[in-house]
C-alpha atoms as a PDB file:
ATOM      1  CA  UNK A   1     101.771  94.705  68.825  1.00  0.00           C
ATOM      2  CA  UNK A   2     101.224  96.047  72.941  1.00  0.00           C
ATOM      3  CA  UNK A   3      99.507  92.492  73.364  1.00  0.00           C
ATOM      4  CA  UNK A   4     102.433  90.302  71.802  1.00  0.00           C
ATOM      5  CA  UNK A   5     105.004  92.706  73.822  1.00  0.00           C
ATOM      6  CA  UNK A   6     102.856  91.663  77.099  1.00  0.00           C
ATOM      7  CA  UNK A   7     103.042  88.297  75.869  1.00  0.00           C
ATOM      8  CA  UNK A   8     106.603  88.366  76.170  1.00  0.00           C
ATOM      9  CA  UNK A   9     106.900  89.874  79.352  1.00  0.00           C
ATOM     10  CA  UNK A  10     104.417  87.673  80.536  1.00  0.00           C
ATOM     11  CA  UNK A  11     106.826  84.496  79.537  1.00  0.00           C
ATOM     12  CA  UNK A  12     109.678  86.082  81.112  1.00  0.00           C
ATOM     13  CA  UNK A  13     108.140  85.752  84.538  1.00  0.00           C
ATOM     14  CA  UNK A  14     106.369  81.905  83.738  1.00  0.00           C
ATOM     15  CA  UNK A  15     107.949  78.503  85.812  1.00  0.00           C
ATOM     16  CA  UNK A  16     107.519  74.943  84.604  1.00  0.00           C
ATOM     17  CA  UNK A  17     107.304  73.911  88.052  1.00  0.00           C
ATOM     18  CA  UNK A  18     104.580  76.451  89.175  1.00  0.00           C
ATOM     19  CA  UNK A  19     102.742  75.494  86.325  1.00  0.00           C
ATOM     20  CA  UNK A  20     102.293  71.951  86.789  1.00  0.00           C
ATOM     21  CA  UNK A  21     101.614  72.663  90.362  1.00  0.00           C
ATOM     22  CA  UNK A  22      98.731  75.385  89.089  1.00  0.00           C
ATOM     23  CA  UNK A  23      97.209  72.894  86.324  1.00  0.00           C
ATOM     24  CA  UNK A  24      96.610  70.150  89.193  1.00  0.00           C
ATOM     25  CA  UNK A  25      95.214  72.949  91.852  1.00  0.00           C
ATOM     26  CA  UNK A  26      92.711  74.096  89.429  1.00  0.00           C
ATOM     27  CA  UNK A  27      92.025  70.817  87.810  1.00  0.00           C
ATOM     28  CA  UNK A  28      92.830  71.040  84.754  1.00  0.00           C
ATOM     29  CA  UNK A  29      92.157  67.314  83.868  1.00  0.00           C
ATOM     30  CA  UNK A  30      90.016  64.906  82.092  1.00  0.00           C
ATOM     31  CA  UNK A  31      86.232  65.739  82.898  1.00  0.00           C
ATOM     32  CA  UNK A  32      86.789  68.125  85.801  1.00  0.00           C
ATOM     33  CA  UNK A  33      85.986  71.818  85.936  1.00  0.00           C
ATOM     34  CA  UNK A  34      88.723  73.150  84.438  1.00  0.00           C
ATOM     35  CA  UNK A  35      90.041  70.380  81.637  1.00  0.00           C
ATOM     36  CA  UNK A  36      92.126  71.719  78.715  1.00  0.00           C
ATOM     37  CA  UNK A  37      93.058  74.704  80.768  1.00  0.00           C
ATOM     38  CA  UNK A  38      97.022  75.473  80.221  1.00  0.00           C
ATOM     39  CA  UNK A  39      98.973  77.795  82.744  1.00  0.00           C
ATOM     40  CA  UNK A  40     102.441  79.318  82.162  1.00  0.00           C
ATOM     41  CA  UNK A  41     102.869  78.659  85.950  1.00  0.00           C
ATOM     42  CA  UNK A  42     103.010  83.006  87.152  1.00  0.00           C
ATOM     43  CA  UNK A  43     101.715  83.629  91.048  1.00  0.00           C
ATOM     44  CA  UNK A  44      99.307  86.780  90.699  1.00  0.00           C
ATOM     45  CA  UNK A  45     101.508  89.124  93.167  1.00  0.00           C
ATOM     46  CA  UNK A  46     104.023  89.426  90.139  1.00  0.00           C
ATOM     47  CA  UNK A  47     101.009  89.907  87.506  1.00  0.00           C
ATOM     48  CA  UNK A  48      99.610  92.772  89.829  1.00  0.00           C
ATOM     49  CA  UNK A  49     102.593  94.080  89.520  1.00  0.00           C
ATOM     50  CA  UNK A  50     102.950  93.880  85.884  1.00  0.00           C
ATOM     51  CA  UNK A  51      99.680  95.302  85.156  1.00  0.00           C
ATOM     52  CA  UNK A  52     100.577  98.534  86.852  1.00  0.00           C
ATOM     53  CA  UNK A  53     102.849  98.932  84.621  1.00  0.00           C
ATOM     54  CA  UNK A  54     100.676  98.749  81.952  1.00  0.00           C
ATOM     55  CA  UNK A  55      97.552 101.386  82.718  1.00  0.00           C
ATOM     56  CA  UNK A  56      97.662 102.318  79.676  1.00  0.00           C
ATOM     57  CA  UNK A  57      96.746  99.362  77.485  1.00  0.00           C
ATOM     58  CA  UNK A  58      93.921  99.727  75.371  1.00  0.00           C
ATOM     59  CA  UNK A  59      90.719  97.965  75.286  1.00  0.00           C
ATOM     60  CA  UNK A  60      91.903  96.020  71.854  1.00  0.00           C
ATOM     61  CA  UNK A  61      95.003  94.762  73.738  1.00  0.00           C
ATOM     62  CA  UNK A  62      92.982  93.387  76.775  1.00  0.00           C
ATOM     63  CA  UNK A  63      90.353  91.735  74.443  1.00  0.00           C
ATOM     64  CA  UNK A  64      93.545  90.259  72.874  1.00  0.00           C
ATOM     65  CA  UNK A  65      94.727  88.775  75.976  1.00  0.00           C
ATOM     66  CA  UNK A  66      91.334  87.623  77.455  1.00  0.00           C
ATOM     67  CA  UNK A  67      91.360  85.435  74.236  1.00  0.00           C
ATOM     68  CA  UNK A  68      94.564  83.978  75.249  1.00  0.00           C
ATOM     69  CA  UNK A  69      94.971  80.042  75.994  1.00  0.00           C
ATOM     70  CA  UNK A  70      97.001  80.634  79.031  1.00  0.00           C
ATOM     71  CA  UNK A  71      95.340  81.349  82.049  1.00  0.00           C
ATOM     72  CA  UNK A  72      97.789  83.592  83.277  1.00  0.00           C
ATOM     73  CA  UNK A  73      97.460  85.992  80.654  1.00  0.00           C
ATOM     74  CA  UNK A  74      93.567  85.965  80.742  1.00  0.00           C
ATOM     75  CA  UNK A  75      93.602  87.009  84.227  1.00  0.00           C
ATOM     76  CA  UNK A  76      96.422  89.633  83.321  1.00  0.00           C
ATOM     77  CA  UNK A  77      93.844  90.852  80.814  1.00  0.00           C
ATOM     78  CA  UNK A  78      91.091  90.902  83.717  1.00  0.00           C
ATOM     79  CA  UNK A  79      93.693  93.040  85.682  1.00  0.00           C
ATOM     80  CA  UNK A  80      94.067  95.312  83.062  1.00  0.00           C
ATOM     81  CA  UNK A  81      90.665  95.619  82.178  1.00  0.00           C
ATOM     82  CA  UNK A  82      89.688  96.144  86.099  1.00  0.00           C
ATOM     83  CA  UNK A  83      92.069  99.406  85.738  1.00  0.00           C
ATOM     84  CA  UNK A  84      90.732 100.606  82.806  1.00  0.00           C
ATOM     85  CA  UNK A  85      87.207 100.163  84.241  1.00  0.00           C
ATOM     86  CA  UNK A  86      88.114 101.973  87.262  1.00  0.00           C
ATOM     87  CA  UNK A  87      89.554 104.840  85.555  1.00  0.00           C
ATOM     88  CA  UNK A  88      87.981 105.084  82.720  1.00  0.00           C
ATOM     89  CA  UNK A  89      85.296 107.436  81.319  1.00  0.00           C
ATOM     90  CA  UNK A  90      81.596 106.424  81.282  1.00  0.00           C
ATOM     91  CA  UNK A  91      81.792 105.294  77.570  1.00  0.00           C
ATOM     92  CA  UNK A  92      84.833 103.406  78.163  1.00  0.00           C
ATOM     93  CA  UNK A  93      82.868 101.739  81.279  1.00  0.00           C
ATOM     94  CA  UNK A  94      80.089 100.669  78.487  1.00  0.00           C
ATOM     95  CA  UNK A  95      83.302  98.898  76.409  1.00  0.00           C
ATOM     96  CA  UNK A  96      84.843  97.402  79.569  1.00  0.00           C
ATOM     97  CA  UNK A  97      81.388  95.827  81.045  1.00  0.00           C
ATOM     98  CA  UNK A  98      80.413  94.683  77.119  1.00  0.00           C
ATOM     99  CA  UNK A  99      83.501  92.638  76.673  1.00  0.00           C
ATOM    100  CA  UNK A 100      83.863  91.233  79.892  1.00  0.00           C
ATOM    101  CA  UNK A 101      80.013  89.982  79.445  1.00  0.00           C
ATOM    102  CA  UNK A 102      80.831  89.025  75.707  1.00  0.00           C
ATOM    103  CA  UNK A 103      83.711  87.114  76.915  1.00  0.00           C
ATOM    104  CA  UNK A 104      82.451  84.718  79.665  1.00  0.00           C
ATOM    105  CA  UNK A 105      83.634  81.252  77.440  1.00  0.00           C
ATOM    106  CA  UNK A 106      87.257  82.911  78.619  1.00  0.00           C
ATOM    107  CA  UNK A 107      86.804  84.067  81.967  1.00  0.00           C
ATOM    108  CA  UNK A 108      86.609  80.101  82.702  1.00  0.00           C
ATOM    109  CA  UNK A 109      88.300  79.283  85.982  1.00  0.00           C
ATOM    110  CA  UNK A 110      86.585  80.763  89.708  1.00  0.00           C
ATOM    111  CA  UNK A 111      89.707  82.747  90.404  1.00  0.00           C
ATOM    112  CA  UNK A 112      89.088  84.725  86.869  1.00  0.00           C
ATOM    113  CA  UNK A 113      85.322  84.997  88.108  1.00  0.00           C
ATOM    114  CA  UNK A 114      86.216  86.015  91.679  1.00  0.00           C
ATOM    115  CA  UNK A 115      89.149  88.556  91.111  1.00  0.00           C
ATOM    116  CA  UNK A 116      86.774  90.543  88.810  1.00  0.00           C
ATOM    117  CA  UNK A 117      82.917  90.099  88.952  1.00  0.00           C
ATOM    118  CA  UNK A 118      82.147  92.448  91.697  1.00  0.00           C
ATOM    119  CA  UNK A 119      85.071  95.064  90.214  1.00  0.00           C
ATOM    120  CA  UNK A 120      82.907  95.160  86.644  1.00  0.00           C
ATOM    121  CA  UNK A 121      80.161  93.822  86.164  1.00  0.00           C
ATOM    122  CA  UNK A 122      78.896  94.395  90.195  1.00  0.00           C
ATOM    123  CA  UNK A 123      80.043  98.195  89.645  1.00  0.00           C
ATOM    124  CA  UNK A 124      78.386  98.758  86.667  1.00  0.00           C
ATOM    125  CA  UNK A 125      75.086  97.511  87.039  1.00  0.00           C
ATOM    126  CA  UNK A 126      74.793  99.801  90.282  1.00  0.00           C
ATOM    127  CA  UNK A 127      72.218 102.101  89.722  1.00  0.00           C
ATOM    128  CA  UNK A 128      71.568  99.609  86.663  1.00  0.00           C
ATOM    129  CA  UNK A 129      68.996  96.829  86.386  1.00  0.00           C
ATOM    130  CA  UNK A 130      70.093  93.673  87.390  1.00  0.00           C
ATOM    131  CA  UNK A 131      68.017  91.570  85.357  1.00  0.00           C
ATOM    132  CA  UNK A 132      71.462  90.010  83.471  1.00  0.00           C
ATOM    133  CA  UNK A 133      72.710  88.752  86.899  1.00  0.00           C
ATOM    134  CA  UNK A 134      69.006  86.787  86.805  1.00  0.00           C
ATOM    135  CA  UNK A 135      70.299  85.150  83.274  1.00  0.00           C
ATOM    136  CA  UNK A 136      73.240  84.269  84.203  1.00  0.00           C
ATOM    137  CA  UNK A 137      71.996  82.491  87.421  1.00  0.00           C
ATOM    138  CA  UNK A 138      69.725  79.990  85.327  1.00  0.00           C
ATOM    139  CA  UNK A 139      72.831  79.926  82.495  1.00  0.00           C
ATOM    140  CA  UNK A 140      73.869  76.365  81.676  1.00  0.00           C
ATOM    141  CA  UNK A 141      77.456  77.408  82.202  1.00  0.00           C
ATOM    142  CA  UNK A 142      79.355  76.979  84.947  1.00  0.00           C
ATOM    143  CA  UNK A 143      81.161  79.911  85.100  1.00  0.00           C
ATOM    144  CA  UNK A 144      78.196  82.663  84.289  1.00  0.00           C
ATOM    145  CA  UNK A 145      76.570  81.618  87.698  1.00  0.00           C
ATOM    146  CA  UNK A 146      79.239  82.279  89.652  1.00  0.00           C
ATOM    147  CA  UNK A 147      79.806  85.798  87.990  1.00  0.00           C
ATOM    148  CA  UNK A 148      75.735  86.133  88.436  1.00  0.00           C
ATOM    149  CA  UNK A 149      76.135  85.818  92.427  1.00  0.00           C
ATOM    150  CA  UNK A 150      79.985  87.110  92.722  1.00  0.00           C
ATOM    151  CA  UNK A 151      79.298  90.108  91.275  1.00  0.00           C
ATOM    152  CA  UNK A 152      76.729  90.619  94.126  1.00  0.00           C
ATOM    153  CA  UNK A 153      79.628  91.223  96.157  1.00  0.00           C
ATOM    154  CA  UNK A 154      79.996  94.683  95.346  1.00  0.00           C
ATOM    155  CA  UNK A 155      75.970  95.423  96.719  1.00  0.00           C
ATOM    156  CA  UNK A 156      76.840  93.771  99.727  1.00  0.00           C
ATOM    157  CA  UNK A 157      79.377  96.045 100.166  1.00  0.00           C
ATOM    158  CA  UNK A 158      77.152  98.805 100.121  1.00  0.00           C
ATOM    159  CA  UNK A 159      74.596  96.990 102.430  1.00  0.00           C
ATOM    160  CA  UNK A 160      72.234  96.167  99.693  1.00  0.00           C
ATOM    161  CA  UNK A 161      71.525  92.488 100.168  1.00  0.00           C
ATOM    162  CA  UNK A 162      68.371  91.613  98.047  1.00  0.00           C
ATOM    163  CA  UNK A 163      69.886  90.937  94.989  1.00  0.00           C
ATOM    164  CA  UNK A 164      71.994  88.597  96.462  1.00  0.00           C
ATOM    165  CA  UNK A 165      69.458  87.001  98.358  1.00  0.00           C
ATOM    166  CA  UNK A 166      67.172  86.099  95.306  1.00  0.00           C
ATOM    167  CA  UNK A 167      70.371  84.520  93.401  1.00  0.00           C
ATOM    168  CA  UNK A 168      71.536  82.267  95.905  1.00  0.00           C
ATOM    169  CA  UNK A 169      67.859  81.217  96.082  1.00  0.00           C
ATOM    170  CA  UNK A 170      68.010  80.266  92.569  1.00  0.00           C
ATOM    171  CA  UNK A 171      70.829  78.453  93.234  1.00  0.00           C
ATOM    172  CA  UNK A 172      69.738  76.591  96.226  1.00  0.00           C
ATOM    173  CA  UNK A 173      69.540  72.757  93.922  1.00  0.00           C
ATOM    174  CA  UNK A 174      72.316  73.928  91.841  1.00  0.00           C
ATOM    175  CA  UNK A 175      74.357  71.026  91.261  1.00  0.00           C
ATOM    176  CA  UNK A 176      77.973  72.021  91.196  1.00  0.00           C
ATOM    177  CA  UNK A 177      80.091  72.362  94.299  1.00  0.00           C
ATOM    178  CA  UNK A 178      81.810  75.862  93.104  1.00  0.00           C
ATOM    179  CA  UNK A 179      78.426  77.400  93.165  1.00  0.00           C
ATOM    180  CA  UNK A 180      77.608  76.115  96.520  1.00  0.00           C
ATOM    181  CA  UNK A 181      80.629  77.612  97.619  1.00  0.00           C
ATOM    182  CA  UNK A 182      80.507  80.755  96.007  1.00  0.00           C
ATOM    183  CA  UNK A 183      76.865  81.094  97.281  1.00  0.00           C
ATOM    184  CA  UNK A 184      77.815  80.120 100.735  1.00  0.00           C
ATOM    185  CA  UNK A 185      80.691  82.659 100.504  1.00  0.00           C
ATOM    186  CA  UNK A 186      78.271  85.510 100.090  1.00  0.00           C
ATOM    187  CA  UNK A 187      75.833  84.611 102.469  1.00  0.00           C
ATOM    188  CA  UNK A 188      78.829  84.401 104.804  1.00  0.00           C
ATOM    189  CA  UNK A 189      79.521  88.131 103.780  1.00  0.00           C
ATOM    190  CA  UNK A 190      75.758  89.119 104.133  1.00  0.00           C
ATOM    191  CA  UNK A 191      76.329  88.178 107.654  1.00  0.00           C
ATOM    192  CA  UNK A 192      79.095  90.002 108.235  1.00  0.00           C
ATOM    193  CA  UNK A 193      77.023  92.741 107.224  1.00  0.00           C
ATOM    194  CA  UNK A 194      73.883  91.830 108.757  1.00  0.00           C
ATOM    195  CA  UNK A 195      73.245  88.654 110.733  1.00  0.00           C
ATOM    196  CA  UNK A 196      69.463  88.651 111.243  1.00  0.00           C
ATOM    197  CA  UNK A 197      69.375  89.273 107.606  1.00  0.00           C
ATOM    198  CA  UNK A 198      71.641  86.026 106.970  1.00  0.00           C
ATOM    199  CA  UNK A 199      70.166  83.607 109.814  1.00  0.00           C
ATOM    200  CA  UNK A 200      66.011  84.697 108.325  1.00  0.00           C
ATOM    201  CA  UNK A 201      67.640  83.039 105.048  1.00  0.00           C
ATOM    202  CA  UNK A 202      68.958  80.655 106.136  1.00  0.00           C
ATOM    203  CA  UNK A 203      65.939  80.102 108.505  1.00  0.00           C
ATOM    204  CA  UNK A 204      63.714  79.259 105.291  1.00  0.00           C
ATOM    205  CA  UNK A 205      66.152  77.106 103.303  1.00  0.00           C
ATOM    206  CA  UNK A 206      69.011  75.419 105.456  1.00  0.00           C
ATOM    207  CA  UNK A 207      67.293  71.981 106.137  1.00  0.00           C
ATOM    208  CA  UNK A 208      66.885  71.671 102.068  1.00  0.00           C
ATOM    209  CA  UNK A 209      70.665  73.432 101.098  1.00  0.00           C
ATOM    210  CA  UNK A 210      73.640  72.020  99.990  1.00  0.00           C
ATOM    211  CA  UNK A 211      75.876  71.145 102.374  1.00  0.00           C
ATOM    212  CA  UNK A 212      79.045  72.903 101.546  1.00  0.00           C
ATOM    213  CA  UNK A 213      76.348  76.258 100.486  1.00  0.00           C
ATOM    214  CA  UNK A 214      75.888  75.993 104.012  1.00  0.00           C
ATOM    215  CA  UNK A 215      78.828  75.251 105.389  1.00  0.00           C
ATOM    216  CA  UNK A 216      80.666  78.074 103.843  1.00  0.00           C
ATOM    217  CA  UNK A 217      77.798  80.242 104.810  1.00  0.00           C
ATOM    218  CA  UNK A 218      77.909  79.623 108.970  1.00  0.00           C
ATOM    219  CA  UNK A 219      81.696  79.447 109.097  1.00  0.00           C
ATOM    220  CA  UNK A 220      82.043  82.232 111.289  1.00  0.00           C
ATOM    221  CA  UNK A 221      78.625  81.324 113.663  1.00  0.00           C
ATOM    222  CA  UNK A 222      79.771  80.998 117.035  1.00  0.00           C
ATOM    223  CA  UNK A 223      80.317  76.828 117.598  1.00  0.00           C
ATOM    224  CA  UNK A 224      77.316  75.990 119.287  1.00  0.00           C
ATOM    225  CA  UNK A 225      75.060  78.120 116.380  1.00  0.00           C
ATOM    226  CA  UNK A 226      77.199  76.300 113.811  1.00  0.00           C
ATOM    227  CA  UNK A 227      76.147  72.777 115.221  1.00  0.00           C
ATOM    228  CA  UNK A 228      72.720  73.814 115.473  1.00  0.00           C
ATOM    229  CA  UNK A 229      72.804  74.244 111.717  1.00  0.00           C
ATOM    230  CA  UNK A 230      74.584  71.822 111.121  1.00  0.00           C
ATOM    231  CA  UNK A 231      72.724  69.100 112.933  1.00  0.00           C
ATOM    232  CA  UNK A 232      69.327  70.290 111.669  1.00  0.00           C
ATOM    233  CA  UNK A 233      68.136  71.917 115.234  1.00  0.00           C
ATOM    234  CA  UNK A 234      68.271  75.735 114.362  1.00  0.00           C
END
Protein backbone atom coordinates (compact mmCIF):
# COMPACT_ATOMS: atom_id res chain seq x y z
CA UNK A 1 0.00 0.00 0.00
CA UNK A 2 3.08 2.88 1.13
CA UNK A 3 4.66 1.83 -2.36
CA UNK A 4 1.41 2.37 -4.59
CA UNK A 5 0.76 5.74 -2.43
CA UNK A 6 4.52 6.77 -3.56
CA UNK A 7 3.58 5.71 -6.85
CA UNK A 8 1.05 8.24 -6.97
CA UNK A 9 2.88 10.96 -5.66
CA UNK A 10 5.54 10.10 -7.81
CA UNK A 11 3.05 10.66 -11.03
CA UNK A 12 1.90 13.81 -9.67
CA UNK A 13 5.28 15.40 -10.12
CA UNK A 14 6.11 13.37 -13.83
CA UNK A 15 6.25 15.71 -17.42
CA UNK A 16 5.79 14.25 -20.88
CA UNK A 17 8.18 16.66 -22.09
CA UNK A 18 10.99 15.95 -19.50
CA UNK A 19 10.55 12.52 -20.20
CA UNK A 20 11.19 12.33 -23.74
CA UNK A 21 14.01 14.66 -23.20
CA UNK A 22 15.39 12.03 -20.28
CA UNK A 23 14.77 8.77 -22.54
CA UNK A 24 17.07 10.36 -25.41
CA UNK A 25 19.86 11.69 -22.70
CA UNK A 26 20.21 8.32 -21.30
CA UNK A 27 19.68 6.40 -24.45
CA UNK A 28 17.09 4.61 -24.09
CA UNK A 29 17.03 3.23 -27.72
CA UNK A 30 17.51 0.32 -29.92
CA UNK A 31 20.92 -1.45 -28.96
CA UNK A 32 22.37 1.30 -26.77
CA UNK A 33 23.08 1.16 -23.06
CA UNK A 34 20.02 1.88 -21.77
CA UNK A 35 17.20 0.39 -24.44
CA UNK A 36 13.73 -0.39 -23.04
CA UNK A 37 14.35 2.00 -20.22
CA UNK A 38 10.97 4.19 -19.61
CA UNK A 39 11.11 7.54 -17.53
CA UNK A 40 8.09 9.45 -16.14
CA UNK A 41 10.21 12.55 -17.03
CA UNK A 42 10.89 13.88 -12.77
CA UNK A 43 14.39 16.06 -12.31
CA UNK A 44 16.01 14.47 -9.04
CA UNK A 45 15.93 17.94 -6.94
CA UNK A 46 12.05 17.28 -6.59
CA UNK A 47 12.65 13.37 -5.82
CA UNK A 48 15.22 14.45 -3.02
CA UNK A 49 12.75 16.23 -1.84
CA UNK A 50 10.12 13.68 -1.85
CA UNK A 51 12.15 11.12 -0.24
CA UNK A 52 12.56 13.23 2.85
CA UNK A 53 9.39 13.03 3.26
CA UNK A 54 9.32 9.58 3.34
CA UNK A 55 12.21 8.35 6.07
CA UNK A 56 10.16 6.17 7.17
CA UNK A 57 9.44 3.70 4.39
CA UNK A 58 10.23 0.29 5.00
CA UNK A 59 12.61 -1.97 3.40
CA UNK A 60 9.49 -3.96 1.60
CA UNK A 61 8.34 -0.62 0.09
CA UNK A 62 11.84 0.29 -1.36
CA UNK A 63 12.34 -3.30 -2.75
CA UNK A 64 8.89 -2.55 -4.28
CA UNK A 65 9.99 0.46 -5.99
CA UNK A 66 13.53 -0.68 -7.07
CA UNK A 67 11.43 -3.28 -9.07
CA UNK A 68 9.64 -0.55 -10.73
CA UNK A 69 9.81 -0.01 -14.71
CA UNK A 70 10.22 3.65 -14.39
CA UNK A 71 13.44 4.93 -13.77
CA UNK A 72 12.37 7.61 -11.72
CA UNK A 73 10.93 5.58 -9.16
CA UNK A 74 13.95 3.13 -9.01
CA UNK A 75 16.18 5.89 -8.17
CA UNK A 76 13.44 7.21 -5.63
CA UNK A 77 13.79 3.73 -4.15
CA UNK A 78 17.77 4.17 -4.14
CA UNK A 79 17.06 7.50 -2.24
CA UNK A 80 15.08 5.91 0.15
CA UNK A 81 17.10 3.07 0.67
CA UNK A 82 20.38 5.46 1.02
CA UNK A 83 18.34 6.96 4.18
CA UNK A 84 17.47 3.96 5.61
CA UNK A 85 21.08 2.75 5.25
CA UNK A 86 22.34 5.76 6.84
CA UNK A 87 20.15 5.60 9.73
CA UNK A 88 19.51 2.45 10.21
CA UNK A 89 20.66 -0.17 12.76
CA UNK A 90 23.46 -2.66 11.92
CA UNK A 91 20.91 -5.44 11.00
CA UNK A 92 18.97 -3.17 8.94
CA UNK A 93 22.48 -2.19 7.19
CA UNK A 94 22.80 -6.18 6.41
CA UNK A 95 19.00 -5.82 4.62
CA UNK A 96 19.86 -2.54 2.87
CA UNK A 97 23.45 -3.76 1.38
CA UNK A 98 21.66 -7.46 0.51
CA UNK A 99 19.01 -5.96 -1.65
CA UNK A 100 20.81 -3.38 -3.25
CA UNK A 101 23.46 -6.29 -4.30
CA UNK A 102 20.42 -8.68 -5.07
CA UNK A 103 19.00 -6.04 -7.18
CA UNK A 104 21.74 -4.94 -9.67
CA UNK A 105 19.39 -6.13 -13.06
CA UNK A 106 17.39 -2.77 -11.64
CA UNK A 107 19.90 -0.43 -10.66
CA UNK A 108 20.52 -0.29 -14.64
CA UNK A 109 21.35 3.23 -15.73
CA UNK A 110 25.07 5.07 -14.38
CA UNK A 111 23.14 7.76 -12.59
CA UNK A 112 21.33 4.82 -10.39
CA UNK A 113 25.00 3.35 -10.01
CA UNK A 114 26.63 6.72 -9.24
CA UNK A 115 24.03 8.37 -6.81
CA UNK A 116 24.36 5.23 -4.59
CA UNK A 117 27.39 2.82 -4.86
CA UNK A 118 29.75 4.59 -2.63
CA UNK A 119 26.57 5.54 -0.08
CA UNK A 120 25.91 1.43 0.32
CA UNK A 121 27.69 -0.80 -0.86
CA UNK A 122 31.27 1.50 -0.46
CA UNK A 123 30.04 2.10 3.31
CA UNK A 124 29.38 -1.20 4.12
CA UNK A 125 32.14 -3.13 3.01
CA UNK A 126 34.46 -0.68 5.12
CA UNK A 127 36.06 -2.60 7.57
CA UNK A 128 34.58 -5.53 5.29
CA UNK A 129 36.36 -7.60 2.65
CA UNK A 130 36.17 -6.37 -0.60
CA UNK A 131 36.44 -9.41 -2.49
CA UNK A 132 32.59 -8.74 -4.10
CA UNK A 133 33.85 -5.42 -5.60
CA UNK A 134 36.61 -8.02 -7.38
CA UNK A 135 33.34 -10.00 -8.88
CA UNK A 136 31.70 -7.46 -9.95
CA UNK A 137 34.73 -5.94 -11.84
CA UNK A 138 35.10 -9.18 -14.11
CA UNK A 139 30.90 -9.34 -14.16
CA UNK A 140 29.58 -9.56 -17.71
CA UNK A 141 27.18 -6.77 -16.87
CA UNK A 142 27.51 -3.49 -17.55
CA UNK A 143 26.23 -1.99 -14.71
CA UNK A 144 27.97 -4.32 -11.78
CA UNK A 145 31.41 -2.85 -12.95
CA UNK A 146 30.64 0.41 -12.52
CA UNK A 147 29.14 -0.23 -8.95
CA UNK A 148 32.53 -2.49 -8.45
CA UNK A 149 34.81 0.78 -9.01
CA UNK A 150 32.06 3.58 -7.92
CA UNK A 151 31.65 2.26 -4.81
CA UNK A 152 35.46 2.81 -4.34
CA UNK A 153 34.56 6.27 -3.99
CA UNK A 154 33.76 6.15 -0.51
CA UNK A 155 37.72 4.65 0.34
CA UNK A 156 38.99 7.38 -1.52
CA UNK A 157 37.34 9.51 0.60
CA UNK A 158 39.02 8.25 3.46
CA UNK A 159 42.46 8.23 1.64
CA UNK A 160 42.49 4.56 1.08
CA UNK A 161 43.33 4.19 -2.58
CA UNK A 162 44.37 0.48 -3.18
CA UNK A 163 41.24 -0.92 -3.75
CA UNK A 164 40.58 1.39 -6.27
CA UNK A 165 43.74 1.08 -7.85
CA UNK A 166 43.51 -2.79 -8.47
CA UNK A 167 39.83 -2.29 -10.09
CA UNK A 168 40.56 0.20 -12.53
CA UNK A 169 43.48 -2.11 -13.41
CA UNK A 170 41.09 -4.76 -14.17
CA UNK A 171 39.37 -2.57 -16.15
CA UNK A 172 42.13 -1.13 -18.12
CA UNK A 173 40.79 -3.30 -21.81
CA UNK A 174 37.33 -3.01 -20.65
CA UNK A 175 35.39 -2.35 -23.61
CA UNK A 176 32.59 0.01 -22.78
CA UNK A 177 32.98 3.76 -22.72
CA UNK A 178 30.90 4.22 -19.24
CA UNK A 179 33.53 2.20 -17.55
CA UNK A 180 36.32 4.13 -18.99
CA UNK A 181 34.72 7.02 -17.70
CA UNK A 182 33.78 5.95 -14.46
CA UNK A 183 37.38 4.60 -14.03
CA UNK A 184 38.89 7.76 -15.24
CA UNK A 185 36.55 9.63 -12.83
CA UNK A 186 38.13 7.97 -9.85
CA UNK A 187 41.53 8.14 -10.77
CA UNK A 188 40.75 11.83 -11.25
CA UNK A 189 39.56 11.77 -7.51
CA UNK A 190 42.66 9.69 -6.36
CA UNK A 191 44.50 12.67 -7.53
CA UNK A 192 42.77 15.03 -5.87
CA UNK A 193 43.70 13.12 -2.99
CA UNK A 194 47.08 12.20 -3.84
CA UNK A 195 48.85 13.06 -7.09
CA UNK A 196 52.06 11.01 -6.94
CA UNK A 197 49.78 8.23 -6.11
CA UNK A 198 47.63 8.97 -9.42
CA UNK A 199 50.60 10.00 -11.92
CA UNK A 200 52.81 6.27 -10.56
CA UNK A 201 49.44 4.70 -12.10
CA UNK A 202 49.14 6.21 -14.60
CA UNK A 203 52.97 6.02 -15.15
CA UNK A 204 52.59 2.08 -15.70
CA UNK A 205 49.44 1.98 -17.85
CA UNK A 206 48.65 5.34 -19.79
CA UNK A 207 50.40 4.49 -23.17
CA UNK A 208 48.08 1.11 -23.23
CA UNK A 209 44.57 2.94 -21.60
CA UNK A 210 41.58 3.91 -23.08
CA UNK A 211 41.42 7.10 -24.19
CA UNK A 212 38.47 8.64 -22.54
CA UNK A 213 39.84 6.34 -19.01
CA UNK A 214 42.47 8.71 -19.45
CA UNK A 215 41.12 11.60 -20.41
CA UNK A 216 38.72 11.82 -17.59
CA UNK A 217 41.53 10.86 -15.35
CA UNK A 218 44.14 14.06 -16.21
CA UNK A 219 41.33 16.58 -16.57
CA UNK A 220 42.48 18.68 -13.94
CA UNK A 221 46.63 18.21 -14.82
CA UNK A 222 47.93 21.49 -15.39
CA UNK A 223 47.87 21.97 -19.60
CA UNK A 224 51.25 21.26 -20.40
CA UNK A 225 51.10 17.75 -18.00
CA UNK A 226 47.80 17.04 -19.77
CA UNK A 227 49.51 17.17 -23.31
CA UNK A 228 52.29 15.23 -22.13
CA UNK A 229 49.80 12.46 -21.49
CA UNK A 230 48.06 12.97 -23.96
CA UNK A 231 50.64 12.95 -26.69
CA UNK A 232 52.42 9.89 -25.27
CA UNK A 233 55.64 11.95 -23.79
CA UNK A 234 54.97 11.66 -19.94
Amino acid sequence: MAASKISKELRALASPEAAAILQRFFKTGAGQYGAGDVFLGIKVPPLRALAKQHRDADINTIGVLLDSSYHEERLFALLLLMQFYQCGSGEQQVAAYDLYLHNTHRINNWDLVDISAPHIVGHYLQGRTRKILYKLARSTILWERRIAVVATLHFIRLNDFDDTLHIAEILLQDGHDLIHKATGWMLREVGKRDIAVEEAFLKLHYRNMPRTMLRYAIERFPDKKRKQYLFGTA
